[in-house]
Protein backbone atom coordinates (compact mmCIF):
# COMPACT_ATOMS: atom_id res chain seq x y z
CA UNK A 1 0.00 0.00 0.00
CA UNK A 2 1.32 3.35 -1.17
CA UNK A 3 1.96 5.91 1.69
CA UNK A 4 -0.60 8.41 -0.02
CA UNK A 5 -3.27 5.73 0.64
CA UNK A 6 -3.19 6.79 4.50
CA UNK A 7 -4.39 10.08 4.93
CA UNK A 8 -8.11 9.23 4.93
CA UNK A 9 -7.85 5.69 6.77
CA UNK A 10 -7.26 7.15 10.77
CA UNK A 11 -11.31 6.87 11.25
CA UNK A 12 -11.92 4.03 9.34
CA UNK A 13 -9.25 2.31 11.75
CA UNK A 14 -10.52 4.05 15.45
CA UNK A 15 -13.85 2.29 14.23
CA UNK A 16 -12.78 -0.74 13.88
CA UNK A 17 -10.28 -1.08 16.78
CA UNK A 18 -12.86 0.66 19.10
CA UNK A 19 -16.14 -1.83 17.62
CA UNK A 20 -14.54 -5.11 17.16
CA UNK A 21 -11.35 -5.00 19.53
CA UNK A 22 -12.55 -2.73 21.74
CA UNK A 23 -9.03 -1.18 22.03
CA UNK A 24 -9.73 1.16 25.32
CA UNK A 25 -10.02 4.92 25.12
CA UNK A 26 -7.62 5.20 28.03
CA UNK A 27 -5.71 3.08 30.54
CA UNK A 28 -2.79 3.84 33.16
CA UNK A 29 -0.09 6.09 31.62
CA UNK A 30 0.90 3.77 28.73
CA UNK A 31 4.68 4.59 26.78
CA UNK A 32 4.99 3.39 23.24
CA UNK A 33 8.27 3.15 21.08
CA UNK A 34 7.50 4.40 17.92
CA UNK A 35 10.42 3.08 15.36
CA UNK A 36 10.42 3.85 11.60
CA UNK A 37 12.50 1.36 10.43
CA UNK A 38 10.50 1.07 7.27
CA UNK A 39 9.38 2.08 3.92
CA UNK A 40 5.37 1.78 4.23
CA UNK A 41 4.15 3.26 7.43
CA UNK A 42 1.32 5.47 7.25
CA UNK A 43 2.05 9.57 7.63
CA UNK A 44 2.47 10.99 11.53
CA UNK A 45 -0.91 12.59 11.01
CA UNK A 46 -2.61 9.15 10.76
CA UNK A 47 -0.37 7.76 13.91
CA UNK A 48 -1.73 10.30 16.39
CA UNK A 49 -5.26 8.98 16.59
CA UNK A 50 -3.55 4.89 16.61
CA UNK A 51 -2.08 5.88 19.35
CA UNK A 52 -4.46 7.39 21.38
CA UNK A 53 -6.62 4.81 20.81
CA UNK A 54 -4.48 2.23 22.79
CA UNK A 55 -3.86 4.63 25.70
CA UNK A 56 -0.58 5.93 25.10
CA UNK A 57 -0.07 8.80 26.98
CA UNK A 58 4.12 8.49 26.32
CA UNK A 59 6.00 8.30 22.72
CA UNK A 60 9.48 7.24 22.04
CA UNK A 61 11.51 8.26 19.41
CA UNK A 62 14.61 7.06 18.08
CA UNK A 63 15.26 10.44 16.40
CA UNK A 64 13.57 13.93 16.54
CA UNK A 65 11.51 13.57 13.36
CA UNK A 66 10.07 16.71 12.71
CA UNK A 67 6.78 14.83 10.80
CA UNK A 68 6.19 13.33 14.10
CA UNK A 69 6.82 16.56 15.99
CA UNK A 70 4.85 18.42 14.43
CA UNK A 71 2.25 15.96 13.40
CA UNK A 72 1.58 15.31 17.75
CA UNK A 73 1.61 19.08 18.57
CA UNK A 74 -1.04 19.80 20.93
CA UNK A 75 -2.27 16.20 21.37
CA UNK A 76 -1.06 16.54 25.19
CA UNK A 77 1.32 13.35 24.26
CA UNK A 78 4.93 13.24 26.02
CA UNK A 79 7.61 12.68 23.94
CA UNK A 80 11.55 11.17 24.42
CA UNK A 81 13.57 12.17 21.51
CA UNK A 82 16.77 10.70 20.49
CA UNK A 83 19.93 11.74 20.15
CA UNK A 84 21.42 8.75 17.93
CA UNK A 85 25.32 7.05 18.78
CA UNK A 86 26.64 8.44 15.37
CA UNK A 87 26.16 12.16 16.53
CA UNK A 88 27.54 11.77 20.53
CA UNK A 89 30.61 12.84 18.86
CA UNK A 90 29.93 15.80 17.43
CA UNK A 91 27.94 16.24 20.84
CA UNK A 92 31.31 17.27 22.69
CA UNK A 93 31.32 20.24 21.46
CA UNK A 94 28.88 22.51 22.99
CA UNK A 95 28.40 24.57 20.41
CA UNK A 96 26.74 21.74 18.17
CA UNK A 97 24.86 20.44 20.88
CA UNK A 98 23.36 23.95 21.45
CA UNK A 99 22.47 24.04 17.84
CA UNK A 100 21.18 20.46 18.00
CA UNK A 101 18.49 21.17 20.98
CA UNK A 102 17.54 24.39 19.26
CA UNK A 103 16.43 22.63 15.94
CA UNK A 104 15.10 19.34 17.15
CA UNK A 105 13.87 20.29 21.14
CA UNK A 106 13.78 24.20 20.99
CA UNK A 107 11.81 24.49 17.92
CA UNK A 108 8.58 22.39 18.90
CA UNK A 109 8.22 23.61 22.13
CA UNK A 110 5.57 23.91 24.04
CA UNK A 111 2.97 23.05 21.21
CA UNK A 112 4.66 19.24 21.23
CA UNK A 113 5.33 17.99 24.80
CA UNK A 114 8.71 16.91 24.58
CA UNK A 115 9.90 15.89 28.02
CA UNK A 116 13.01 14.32 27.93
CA UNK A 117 16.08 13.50 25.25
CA UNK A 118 17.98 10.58 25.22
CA UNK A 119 21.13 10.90 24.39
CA UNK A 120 22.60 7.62 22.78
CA UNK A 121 21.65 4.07 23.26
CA UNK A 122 23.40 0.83 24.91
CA UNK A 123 26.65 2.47 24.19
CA UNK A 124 28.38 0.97 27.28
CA UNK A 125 27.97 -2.32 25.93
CA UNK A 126 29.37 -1.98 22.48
CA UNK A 127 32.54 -2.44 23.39
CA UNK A 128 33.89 0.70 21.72
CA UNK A 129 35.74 2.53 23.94
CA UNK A 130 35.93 5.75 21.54
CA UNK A 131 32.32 5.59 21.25
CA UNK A 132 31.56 5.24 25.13
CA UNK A 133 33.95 7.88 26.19
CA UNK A 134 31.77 10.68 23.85
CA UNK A 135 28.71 9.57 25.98
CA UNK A 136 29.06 11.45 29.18
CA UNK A 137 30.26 14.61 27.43
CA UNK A 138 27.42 14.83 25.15
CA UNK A 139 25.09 13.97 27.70
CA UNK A 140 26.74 17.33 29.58
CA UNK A 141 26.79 19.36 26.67
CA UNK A 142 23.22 19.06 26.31
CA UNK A 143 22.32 19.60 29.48
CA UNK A 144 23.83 22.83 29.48
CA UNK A 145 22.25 23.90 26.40
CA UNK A 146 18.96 23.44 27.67
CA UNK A 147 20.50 25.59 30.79
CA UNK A 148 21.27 27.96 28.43
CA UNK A 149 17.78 27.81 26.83
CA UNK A 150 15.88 27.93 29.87
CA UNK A 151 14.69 24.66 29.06
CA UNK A 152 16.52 22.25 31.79
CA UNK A 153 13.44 22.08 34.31
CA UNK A 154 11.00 21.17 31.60
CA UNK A 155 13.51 18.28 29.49
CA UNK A 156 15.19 15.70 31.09
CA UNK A 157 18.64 14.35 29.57
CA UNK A 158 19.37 10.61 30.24
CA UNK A 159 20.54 7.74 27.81
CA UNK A 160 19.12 4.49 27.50
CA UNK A 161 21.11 1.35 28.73
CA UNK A 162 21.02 -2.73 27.90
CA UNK A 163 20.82 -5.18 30.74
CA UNK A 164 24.40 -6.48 29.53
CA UNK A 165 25.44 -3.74 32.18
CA UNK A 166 24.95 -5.83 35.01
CA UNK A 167 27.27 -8.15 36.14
CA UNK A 168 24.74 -9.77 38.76
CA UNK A 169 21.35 -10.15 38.49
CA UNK A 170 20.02 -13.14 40.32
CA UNK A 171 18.76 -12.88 43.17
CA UNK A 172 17.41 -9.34 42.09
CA UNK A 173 18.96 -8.34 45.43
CA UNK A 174 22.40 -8.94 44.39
CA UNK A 175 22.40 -6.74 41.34
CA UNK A 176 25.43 -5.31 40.45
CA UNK A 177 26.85 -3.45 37.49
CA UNK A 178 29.90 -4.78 35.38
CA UNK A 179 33.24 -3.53 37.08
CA UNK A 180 34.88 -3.00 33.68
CA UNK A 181 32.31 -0.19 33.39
CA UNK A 182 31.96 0.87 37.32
CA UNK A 183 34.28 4.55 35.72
CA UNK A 184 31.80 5.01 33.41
CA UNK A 185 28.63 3.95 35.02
CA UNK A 186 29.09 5.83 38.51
CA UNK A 187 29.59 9.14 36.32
CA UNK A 188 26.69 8.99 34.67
CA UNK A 189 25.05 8.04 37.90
CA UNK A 190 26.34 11.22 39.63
CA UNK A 191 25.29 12.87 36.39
CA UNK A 192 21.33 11.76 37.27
CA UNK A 193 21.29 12.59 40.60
CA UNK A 194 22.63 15.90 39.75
CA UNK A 195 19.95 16.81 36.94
CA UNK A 196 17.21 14.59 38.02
CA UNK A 197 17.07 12.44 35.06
CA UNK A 198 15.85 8.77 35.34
CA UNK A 199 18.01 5.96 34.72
CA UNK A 200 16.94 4.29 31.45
CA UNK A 201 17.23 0.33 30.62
CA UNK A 202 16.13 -1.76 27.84
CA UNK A 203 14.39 -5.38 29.26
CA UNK A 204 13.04 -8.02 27.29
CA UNK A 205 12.27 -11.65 28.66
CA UNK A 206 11.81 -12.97 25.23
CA UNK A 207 15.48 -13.75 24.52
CA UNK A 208 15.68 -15.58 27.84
CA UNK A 209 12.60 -17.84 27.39
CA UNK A 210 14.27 -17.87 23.23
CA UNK A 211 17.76 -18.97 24.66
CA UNK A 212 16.60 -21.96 26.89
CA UNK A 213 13.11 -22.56 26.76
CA UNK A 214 13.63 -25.74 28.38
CA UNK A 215 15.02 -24.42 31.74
CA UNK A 216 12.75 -21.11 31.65
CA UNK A 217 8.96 -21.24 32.17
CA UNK A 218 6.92 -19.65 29.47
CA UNK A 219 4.23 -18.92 32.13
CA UNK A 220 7.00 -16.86 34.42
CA UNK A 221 7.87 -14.83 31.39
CA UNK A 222 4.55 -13.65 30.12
CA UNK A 223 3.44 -12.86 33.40
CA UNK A 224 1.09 -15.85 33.65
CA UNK A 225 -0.05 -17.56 36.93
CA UNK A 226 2.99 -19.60 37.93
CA UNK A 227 4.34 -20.49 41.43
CA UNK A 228 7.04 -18.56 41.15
CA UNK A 229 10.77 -17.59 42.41
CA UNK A 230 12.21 -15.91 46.04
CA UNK A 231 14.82 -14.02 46.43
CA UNK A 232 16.80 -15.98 49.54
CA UNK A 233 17.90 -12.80 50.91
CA UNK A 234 14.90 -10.22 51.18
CA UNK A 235 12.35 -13.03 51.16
CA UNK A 236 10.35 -11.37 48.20
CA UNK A 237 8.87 -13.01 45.65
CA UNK A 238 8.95 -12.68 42.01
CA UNK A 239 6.27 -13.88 39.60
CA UNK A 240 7.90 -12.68 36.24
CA UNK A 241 10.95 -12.67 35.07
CA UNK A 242 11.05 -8.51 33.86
CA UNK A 243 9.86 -7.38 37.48
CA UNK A 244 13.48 -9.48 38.61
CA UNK A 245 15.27 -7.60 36.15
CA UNK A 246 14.12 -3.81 37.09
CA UNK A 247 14.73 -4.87 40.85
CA UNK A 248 18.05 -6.12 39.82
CA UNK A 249 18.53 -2.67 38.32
CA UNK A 250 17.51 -1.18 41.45
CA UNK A 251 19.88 -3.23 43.50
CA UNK A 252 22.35 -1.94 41.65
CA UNK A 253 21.83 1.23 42.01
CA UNK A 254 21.73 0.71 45.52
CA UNK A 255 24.47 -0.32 45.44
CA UNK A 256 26.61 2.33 43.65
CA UNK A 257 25.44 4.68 46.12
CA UNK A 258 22.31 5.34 43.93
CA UNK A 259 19.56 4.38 45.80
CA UNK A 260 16.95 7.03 44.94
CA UNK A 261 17.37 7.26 41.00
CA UNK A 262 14.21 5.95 39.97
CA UNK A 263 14.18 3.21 36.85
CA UNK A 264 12.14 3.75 33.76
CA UNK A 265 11.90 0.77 31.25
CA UNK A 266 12.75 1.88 27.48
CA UNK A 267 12.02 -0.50 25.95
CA UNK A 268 10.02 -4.34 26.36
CA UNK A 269 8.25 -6.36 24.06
CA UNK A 270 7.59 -9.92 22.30
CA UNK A 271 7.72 -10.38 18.55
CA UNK A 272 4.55 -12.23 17.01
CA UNK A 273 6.93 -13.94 14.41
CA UNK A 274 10.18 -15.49 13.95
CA UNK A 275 12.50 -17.57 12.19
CA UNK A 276 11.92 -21.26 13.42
CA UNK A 277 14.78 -21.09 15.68
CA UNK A 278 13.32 -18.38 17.28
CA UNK A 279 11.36 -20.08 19.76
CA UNK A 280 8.51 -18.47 21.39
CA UNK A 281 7.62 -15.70 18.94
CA UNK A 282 4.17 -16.29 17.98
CA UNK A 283 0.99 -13.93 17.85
CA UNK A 284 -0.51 -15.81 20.79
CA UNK A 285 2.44 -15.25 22.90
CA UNK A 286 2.84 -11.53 21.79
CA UNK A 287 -0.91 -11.14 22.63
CA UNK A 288 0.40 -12.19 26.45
CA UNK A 289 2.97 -10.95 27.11
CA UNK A 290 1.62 -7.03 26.28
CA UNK A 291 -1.81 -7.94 27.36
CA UNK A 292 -0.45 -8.76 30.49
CA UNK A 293 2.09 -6.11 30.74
CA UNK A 294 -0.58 -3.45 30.21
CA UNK A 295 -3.02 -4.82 33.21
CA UNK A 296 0.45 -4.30 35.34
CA UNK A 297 1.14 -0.76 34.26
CA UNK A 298 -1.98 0.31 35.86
CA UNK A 299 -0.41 -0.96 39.00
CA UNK A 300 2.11 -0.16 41.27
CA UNK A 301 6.00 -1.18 41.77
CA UNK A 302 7.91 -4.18 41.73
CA UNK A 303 8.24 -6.15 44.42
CA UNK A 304 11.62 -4.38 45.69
CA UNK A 305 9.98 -0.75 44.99
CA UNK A 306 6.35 -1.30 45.37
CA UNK A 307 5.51 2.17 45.79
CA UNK A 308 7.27 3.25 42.52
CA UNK A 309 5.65 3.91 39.61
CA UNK A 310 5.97 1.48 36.58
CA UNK A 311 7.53 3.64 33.38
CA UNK A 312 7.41 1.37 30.63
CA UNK A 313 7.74 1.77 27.10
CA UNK A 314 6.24 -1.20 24.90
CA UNK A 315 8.17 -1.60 21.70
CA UNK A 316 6.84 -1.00 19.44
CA UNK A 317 3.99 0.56 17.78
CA UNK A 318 4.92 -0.67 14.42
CA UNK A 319 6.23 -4.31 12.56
CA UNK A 320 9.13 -2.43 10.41
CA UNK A 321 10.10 -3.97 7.31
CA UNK A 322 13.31 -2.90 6.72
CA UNK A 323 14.99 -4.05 10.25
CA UNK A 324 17.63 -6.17 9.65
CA UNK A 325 18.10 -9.63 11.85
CA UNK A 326 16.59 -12.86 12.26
CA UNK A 327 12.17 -12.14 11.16
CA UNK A 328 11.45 -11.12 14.70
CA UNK A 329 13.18 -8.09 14.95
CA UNK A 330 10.48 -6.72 12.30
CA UNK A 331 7.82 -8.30 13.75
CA UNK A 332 7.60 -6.32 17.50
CA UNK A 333 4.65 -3.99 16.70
CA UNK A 334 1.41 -3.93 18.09
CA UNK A 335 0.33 -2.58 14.67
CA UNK A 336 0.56 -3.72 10.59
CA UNK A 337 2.30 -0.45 8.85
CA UNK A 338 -1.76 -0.62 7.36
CA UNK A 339 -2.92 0.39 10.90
CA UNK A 340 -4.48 -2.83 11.45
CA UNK A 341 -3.65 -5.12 14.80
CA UNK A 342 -0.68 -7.49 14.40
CA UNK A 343 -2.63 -9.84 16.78
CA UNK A 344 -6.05 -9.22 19.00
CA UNK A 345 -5.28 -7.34 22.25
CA UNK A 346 -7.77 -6.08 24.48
CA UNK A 347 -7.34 -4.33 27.85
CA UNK A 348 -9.26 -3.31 30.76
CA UNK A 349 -9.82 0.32 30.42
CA UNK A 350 -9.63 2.98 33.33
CA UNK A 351 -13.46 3.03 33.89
CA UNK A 352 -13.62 -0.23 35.31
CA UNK A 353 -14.94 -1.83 31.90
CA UNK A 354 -13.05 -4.96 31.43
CA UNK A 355 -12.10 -5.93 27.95
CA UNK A 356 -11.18 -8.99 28.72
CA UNK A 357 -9.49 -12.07 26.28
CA UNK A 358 -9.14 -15.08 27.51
CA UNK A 359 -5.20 -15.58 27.66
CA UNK A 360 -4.16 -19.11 27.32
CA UNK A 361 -6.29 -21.02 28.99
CA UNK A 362 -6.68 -18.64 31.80
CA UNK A 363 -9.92 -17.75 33.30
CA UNK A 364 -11.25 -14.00 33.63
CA UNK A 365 -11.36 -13.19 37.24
CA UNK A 366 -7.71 -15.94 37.75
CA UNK A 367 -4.97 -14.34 39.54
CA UNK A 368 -2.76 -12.72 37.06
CA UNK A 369 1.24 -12.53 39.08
CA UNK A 370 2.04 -10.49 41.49
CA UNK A 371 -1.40 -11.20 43.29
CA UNK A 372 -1.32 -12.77 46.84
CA UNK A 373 -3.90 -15.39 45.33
CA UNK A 374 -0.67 -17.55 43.75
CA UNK A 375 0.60 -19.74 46.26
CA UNK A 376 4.21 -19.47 47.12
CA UNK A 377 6.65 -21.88 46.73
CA UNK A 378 10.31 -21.90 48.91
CA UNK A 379 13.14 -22.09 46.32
CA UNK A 380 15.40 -25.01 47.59
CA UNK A 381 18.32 -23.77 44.69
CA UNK A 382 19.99 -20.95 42.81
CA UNK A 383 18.37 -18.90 39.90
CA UNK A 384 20.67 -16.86 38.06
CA UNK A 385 20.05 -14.31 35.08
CA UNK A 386 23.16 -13.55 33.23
CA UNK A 387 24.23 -10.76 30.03
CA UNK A 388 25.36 -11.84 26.96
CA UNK A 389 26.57 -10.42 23.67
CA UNK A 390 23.79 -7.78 21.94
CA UNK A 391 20.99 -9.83 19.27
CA UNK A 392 18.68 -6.99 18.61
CA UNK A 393 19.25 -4.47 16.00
CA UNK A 394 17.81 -0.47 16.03
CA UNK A 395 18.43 2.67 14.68
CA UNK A 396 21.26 3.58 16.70
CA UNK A 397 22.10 0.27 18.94
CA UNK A 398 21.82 -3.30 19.32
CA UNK A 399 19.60 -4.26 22.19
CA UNK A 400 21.16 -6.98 24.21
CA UNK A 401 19.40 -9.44 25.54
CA UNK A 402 19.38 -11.81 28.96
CA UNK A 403 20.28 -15.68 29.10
CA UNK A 404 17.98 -16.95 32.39
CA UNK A 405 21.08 -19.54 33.63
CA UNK A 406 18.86 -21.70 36.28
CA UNK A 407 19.60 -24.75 38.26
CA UNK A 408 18.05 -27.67 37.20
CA UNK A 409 17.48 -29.09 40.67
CA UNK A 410 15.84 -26.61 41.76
CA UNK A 411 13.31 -25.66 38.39
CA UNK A 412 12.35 -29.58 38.61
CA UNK A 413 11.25 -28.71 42.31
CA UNK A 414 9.25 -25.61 41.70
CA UNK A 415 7.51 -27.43 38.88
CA UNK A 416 8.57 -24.08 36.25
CA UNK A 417 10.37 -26.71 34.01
CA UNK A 418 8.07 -27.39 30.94
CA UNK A 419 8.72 -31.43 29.82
């Protein structure tokens, strides 16, 4: 379909998601990564209504496309822009990055919303050490243009991270970042308690389940009913696999002296296709996993920080054809580039209306994790998430992904091992 072919289609689309889906017209404070990885999405004037019809009350950008700028001015919509790897060094000098916020920050405010800039993404764990050392510097400059610009208390600067920063992650309250990167973690740190910016990390339990689905529970990862995991030290209990990882983050924190930074997530997600060797991507287990993750955004916390808000970012709004990678990488979106849904997802809206699908098997009205209602089972052995090398592929990083290590011993005893 020809791009031209989308100006008219926005109504013809909040029709049919609102009569046949029944989409909601608003749940909790929903953030959506909007990636345009492709040659047949439909204009930023069509996208504004497609998202407001799922409740997204947060964009994420992977650039500061003007279209999209200007296309969401006035919608009330908060945006992240980004600030891609190839420009953090032109970045150290201040003079570009005050040029840079006055084009792509400056320029649309306060018509568009824009609320924060990321400035590069998973660049600690490229292993480029020219590349990392531009981060911080940039991340200053443009700071201190929006100083200069009177902008600073209105636009957060932070950059996004990949879980490959951790060293330790299991049990989530022995999180600890990788000492080969303690220099440059611990000054960015100081950097976000200075300015106030959250600390930004990219999650996604998909490559886990993907890299041994034999030792790791589909129902833990897609936030199904499932016994369960404790963490032997604080006694909590986990009942999916991302809430581990943010309260790993947070341990981590913790333990860099960092205690009160809060976490946002940048980016989570499940693809609804892959190659065959990409186990687990399927429409049914895409419909889960988000399903699921939106009925826990209207919540509070993780078990660590259950008074915290949850900042997620789904990824993403769109499948985008011209990702490179294995098929799932351009199968994430919630949408077809025709506006249509890439599987059936329904949530409960804010009004106590429950649109309610029937998730594997699972009864409305079932505990859904997290709930007191799942009984809780002792672990009698060791559960240990691990970083490995980067498998997913965007604009201006690879997204790494976990490898969920666990002791067989002690999976066989809390029954989370699939035969």
């Amino acid at each position: 379909m020809e791009l031209s072919t989308f100006r008219d289609w926005s109504s013809v689309i909040l029709l049919f998601i609102s009569g046949i889906l029944l989409f909601p017209v608003m749940v909790a404070s929903i953030g959506i990564n909007y990636g345009q990885i492709a040659n047949n999405l439909p204009s930023p004037e069509s996208v504004v209504p497609l998202v407001k019809t799922i409740g997204a009350t947060k964009v994420k950008l992977y650039d500061a496309d003007p279209r999209v700028l200007k296309a969401f001015a006035n919608t009330g919509v908060e945006f992240v822009v980004g600030l891609g790897n190839e420009y953090l060094a032109k970045m150290k000098d201040p003079e570009n990055a005050q040029a840079w916020v006055k084009t792509n920050v400056q320029a649309y405010l306060p018509a568009t919303k824009i609320t924060s800039i990321f400035v590069g993404n998973e660049v600690l764990t490229f292993n480029d050490t020219s590349l990392a050392g531009c981060l911080l510097p940039a991340m200053q400059n443009v700071h201190t243009a929006l100083v200069n610009l009177g902008l600073d208390k209105q636009v957060a600067v932070t950059t996004a991270h990949s879980l490959a920063i951790l060293e330790t992650s299991y049990p989530p309250s022995a999180g600890a970042f990788r000492r080969d990167l303690s220099g440059c973690i611990t000054q960015i740190l100081s950097f976000h308690a200075k300015t106030g910016s959250p600390f930004l990390i990219n999650a996604y339990p998909y490559f886990a389940y993907k890299a041994s689905p034999k030792h790791v529970t589909l129902d833990f990862v897609l936030f199904q009913p499932n016994p369960g995991v404790v963490d032997p030290v604080t006694n909590l209990r986990y009942d999916n696999m991302l809430f581990a990882q943010i309260d790993a983050v947070y341990a981590a924190l913790a333990s860099a002296g960092y205690k009160k930074l809060p976490v946002h997530i940048s980016e989570t997600g499940w693809p609804s296709r892959g190659d065959e060797n990409e186990v687990g991507a399927t429409p049914e287990n895409a419909k889960k996993y988000n399903g699921n993750l939106f009925k826990l955004m209207k919540k509070k916390g993780t078990p660590m920080r259950p008074s915290s808000d949850l900042n997620i970012y789904v990824f993403a709004l769109f499948n985008e054809n011209m990702k490179p990678g294995p098929t799932s990488e351009r199968n994430y979106g919630l949408f077809k580039p025709d506006g249509t849904p890439a599987y059936a997802l329904c949530i409960a809206t804010n009004d106590g209306v429950s649109n309610t699908t029937n998730f594997g098997g699972s009864t409305p009205g079932a505990p859904i994790p997290g709930s007191s209602d799942t009984p809780l089972t002792p672990p009698t052995g060791y559960l240990s998430i691990t970083s490995a090398a980067p498998e997913r592929y965007q604009s201006v990083a690879a997204p790494a992904f976990l490898f969920f290590f666990t002791s067989m011993m002690m999976m066989m005893v809390m029954g989370l091992i699939h035969h």
